[in-house]
C-alpha atoms as a PDB file:
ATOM      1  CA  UNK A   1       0.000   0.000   0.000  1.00  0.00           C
ATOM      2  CA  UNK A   2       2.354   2.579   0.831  1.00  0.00           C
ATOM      3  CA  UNK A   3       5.076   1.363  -2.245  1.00  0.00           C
ATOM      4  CA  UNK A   4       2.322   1.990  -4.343  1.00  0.00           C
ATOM      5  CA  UNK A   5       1.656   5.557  -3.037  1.00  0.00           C
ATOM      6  CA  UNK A   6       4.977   6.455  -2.943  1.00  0.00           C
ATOM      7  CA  UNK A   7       5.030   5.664  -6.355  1.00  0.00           C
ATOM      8  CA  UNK A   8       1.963   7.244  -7.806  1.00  0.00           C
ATOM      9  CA  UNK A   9       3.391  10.536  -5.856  1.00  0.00           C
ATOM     10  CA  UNK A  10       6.628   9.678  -8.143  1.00  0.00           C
ATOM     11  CA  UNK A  11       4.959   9.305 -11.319  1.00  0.00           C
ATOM     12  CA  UNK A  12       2.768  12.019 -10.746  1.00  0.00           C
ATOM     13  CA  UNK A  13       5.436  14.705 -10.196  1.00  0.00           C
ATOM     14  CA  UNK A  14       7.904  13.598 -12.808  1.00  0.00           C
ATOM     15  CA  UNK A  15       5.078  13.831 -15.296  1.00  0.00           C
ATOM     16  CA  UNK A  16       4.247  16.871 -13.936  1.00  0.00           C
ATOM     17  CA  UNK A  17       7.535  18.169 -14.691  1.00  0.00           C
ATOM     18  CA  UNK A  18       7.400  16.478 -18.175  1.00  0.00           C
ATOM     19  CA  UNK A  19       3.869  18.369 -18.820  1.00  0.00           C
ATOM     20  CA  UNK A  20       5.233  21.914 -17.753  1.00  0.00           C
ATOM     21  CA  UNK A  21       8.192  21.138 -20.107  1.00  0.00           C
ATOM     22  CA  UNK A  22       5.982  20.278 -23.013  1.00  0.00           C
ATOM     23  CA  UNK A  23       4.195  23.015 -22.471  1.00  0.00           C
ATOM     24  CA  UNK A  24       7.182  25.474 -22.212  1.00  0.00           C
ATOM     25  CA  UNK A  25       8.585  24.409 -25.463  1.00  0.00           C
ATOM     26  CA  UNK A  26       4.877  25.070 -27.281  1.00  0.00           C
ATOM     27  CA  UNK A  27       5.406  28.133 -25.753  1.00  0.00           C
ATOM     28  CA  UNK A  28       9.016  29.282 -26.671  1.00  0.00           C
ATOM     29  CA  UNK A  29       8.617  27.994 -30.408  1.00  0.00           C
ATOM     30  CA  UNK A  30       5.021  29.145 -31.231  1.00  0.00           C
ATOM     31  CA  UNK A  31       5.561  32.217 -29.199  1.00  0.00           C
ATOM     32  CA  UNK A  32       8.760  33.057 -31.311  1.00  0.00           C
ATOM     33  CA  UNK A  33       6.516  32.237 -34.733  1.00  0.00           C
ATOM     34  CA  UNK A  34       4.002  34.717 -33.341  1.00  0.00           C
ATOM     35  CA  UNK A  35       6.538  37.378 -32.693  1.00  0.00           C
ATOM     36  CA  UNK A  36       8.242  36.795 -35.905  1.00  0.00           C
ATOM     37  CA  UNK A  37       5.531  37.560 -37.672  1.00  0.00           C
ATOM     38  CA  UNK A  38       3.824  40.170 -36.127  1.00  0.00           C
ATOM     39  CA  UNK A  39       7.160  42.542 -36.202  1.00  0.00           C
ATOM     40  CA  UNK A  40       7.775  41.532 -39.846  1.00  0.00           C
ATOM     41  CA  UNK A  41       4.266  41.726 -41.483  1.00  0.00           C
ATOM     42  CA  UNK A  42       3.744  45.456 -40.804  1.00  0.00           C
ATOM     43  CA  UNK A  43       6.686  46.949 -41.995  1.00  0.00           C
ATOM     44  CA  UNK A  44       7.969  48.625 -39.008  1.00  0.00           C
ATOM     45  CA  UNK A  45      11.679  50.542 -38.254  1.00  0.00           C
ATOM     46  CA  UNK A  46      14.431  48.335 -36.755  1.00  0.00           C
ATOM     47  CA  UNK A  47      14.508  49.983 -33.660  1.00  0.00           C
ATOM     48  CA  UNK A  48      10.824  50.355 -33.315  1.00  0.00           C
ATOM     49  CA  UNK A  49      11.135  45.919 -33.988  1.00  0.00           C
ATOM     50  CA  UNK A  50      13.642  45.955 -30.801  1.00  0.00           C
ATOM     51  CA  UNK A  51      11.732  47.823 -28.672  1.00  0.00           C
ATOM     52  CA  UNK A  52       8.778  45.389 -29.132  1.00  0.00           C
ATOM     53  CA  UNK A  53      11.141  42.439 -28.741  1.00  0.00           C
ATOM     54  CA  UNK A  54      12.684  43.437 -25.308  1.00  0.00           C
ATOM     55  CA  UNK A  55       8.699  43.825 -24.481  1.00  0.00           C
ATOM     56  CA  UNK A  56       7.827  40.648 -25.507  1.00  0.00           C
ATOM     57  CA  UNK A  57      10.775  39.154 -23.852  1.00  0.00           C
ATOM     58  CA  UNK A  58       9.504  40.956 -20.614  1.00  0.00           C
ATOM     59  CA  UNK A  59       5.848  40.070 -20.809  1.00  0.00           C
ATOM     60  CA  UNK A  60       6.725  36.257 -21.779  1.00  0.00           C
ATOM     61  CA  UNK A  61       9.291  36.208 -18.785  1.00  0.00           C
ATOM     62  CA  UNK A  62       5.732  37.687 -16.474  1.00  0.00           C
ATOM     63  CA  UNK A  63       3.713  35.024 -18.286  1.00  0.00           C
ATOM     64  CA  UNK A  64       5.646  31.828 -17.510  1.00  0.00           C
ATOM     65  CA  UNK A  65       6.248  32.968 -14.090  1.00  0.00           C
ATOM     66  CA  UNK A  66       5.265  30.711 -11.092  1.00  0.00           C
ATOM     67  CA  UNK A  67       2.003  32.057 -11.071  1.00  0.00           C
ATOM     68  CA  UNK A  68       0.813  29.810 -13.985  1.00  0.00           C
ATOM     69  CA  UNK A  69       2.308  26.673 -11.692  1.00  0.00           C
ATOM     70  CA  UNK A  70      -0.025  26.921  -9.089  1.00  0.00           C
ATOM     71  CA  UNK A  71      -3.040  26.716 -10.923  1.00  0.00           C
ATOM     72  CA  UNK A  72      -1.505  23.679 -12.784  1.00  0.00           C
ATOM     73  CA  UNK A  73      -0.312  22.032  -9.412  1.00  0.00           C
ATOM     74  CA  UNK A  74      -3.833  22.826  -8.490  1.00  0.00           C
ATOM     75  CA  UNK A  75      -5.463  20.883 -11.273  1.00  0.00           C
ATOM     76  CA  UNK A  76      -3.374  18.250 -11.131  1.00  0.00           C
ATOM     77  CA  UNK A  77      -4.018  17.619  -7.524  1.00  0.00           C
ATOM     78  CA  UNK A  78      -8.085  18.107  -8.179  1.00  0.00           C
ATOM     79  CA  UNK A  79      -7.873  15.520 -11.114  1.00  0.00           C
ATOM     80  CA  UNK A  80      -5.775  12.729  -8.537  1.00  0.00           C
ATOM     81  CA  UNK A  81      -7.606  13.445  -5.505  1.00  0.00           C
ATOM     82  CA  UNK A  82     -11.142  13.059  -7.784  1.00  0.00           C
ATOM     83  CA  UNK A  83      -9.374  10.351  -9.697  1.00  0.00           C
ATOM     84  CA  UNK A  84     -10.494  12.182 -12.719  1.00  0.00           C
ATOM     85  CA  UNK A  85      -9.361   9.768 -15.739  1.00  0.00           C
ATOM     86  CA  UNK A  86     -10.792  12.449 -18.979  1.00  0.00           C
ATOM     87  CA  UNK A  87      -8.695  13.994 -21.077  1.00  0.00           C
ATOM     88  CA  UNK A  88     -10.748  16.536 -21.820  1.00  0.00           C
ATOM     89  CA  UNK A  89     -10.209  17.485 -17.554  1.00  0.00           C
ATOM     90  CA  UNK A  90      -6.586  17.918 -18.016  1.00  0.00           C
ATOM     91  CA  UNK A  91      -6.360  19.647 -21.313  1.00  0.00           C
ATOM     92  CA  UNK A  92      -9.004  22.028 -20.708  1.00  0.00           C
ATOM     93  CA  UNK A  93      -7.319  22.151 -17.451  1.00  0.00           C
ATOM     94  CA  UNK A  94      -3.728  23.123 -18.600  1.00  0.00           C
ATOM     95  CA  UNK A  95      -4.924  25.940 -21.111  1.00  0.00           C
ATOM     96  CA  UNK A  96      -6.657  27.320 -18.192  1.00  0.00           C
ATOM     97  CA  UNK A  97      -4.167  27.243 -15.941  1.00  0.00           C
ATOM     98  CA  UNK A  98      -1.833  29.001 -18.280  1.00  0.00           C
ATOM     99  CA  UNK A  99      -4.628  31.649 -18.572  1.00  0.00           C
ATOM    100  CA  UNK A 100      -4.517  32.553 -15.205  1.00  0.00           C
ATOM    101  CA  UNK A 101      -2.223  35.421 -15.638  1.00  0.00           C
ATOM    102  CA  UNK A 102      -4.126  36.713 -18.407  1.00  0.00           C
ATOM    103  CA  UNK A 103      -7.569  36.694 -16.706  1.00  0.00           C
ATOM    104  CA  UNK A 104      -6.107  37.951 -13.173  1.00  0.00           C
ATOM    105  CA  UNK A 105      -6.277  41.224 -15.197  1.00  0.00           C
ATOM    106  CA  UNK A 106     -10.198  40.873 -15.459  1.00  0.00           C
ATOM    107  CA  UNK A 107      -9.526  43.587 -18.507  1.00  0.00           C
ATOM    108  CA  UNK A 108      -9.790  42.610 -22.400  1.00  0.00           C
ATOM    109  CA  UNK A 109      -7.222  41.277 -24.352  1.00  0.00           C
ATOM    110  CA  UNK A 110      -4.907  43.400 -25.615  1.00  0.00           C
ATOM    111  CA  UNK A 111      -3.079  41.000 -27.880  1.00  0.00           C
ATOM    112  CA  UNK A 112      -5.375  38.024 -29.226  1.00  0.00           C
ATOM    113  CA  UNK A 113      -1.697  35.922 -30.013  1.00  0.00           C
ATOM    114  CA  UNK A 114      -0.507  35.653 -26.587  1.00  0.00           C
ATOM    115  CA  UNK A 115      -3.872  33.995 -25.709  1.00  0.00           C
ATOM    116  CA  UNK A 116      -3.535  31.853 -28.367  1.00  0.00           C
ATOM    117  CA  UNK A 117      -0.045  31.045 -27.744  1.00  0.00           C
ATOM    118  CA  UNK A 118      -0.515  30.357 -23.731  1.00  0.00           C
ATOM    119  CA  UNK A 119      -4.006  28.497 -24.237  1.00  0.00           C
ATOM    120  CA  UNK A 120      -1.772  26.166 -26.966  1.00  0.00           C
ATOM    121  CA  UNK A 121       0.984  25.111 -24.684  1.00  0.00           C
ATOM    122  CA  UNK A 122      -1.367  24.375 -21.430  1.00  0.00           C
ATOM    123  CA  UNK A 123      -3.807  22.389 -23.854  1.00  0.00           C
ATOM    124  CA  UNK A 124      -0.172  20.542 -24.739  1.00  0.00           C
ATOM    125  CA  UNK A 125       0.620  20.152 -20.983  1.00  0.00           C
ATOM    126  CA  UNK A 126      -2.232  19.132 -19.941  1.00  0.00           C
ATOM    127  CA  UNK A 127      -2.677  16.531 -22.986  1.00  0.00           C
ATOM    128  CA  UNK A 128       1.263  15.168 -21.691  1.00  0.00           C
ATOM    129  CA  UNK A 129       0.232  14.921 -18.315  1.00  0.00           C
ATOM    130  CA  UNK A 130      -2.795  13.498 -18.935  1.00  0.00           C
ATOM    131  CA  UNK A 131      -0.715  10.705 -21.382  1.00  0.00           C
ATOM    132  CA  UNK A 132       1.683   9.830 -18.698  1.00  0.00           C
ATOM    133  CA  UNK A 133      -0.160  10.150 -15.308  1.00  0.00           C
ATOM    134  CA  UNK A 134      -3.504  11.352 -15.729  1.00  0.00           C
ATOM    135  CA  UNK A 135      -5.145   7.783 -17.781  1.00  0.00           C
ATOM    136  CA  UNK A 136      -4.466   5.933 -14.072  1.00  0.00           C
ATOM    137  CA  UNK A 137      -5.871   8.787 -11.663  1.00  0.00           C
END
């Protein structure tokens, strides 16, 4: 009994830390496709481009901060505790969870890509997770 806690609590963190990877890499490379194209489809100065990159830099650096782990950890604990086996739980789950940042504001959003980007890589967290640890909740 306790062997096999211990190692559910060891399967679910390492895939935890497998998810948040996944999701980190959806974010770096379709977040760098985004910003690629929005600084060269409009035309703008070189320094003007710079400027926007040090921003984005800054606001991904805010975005992927520890306060979108929390909300993970916290789904991730709901779906074991409920022994919640859907898929649709834990992707849904992980886009939301990487919204959290975003709707803290409680304004409108301001740039339609980096909700698109962030909603992508949870929905690919929470789909990894979900493929290593969260089919045996």
């Amino acid at each position: 009994m306790f062997g096999s806690a211990l190692g559910r609590m060891m399967m679910v963190s390492m895939a935890f830390f497998v998810a948040a990877a996944a999701a980190l890499f959806v974010f770096v490379t379709l977040g760098l496709e985004r910003m690629t194209q929005a600084m060269h489809g409009d035309g703008r100065e070189a320094m003007e481009s710079a400027a926007a990159l040090v921003e984005f830099v800054w606001q991904a650096y805010v975005l992927a901060s520890a306060l979108t782990l929390l909300p993970a950890l916290a789904v991730v604990l709901i779906g074991e505790l409920a022994r919640i086996r859907s898929a649709l739980y834990y992707v849904l789950g992980g886009g939301a969870a990487l919204l959290f940042p975003l709707l803290a504001r409680l304004g409108p959003p301001q740039e339609p890509a980096a909700w698109q980007v962030l909603a992508t890589a949870g929905f690919a967290g929470g789909f990894v997770y979900w493929l290593l640890a969260g089919r045996r909740a």
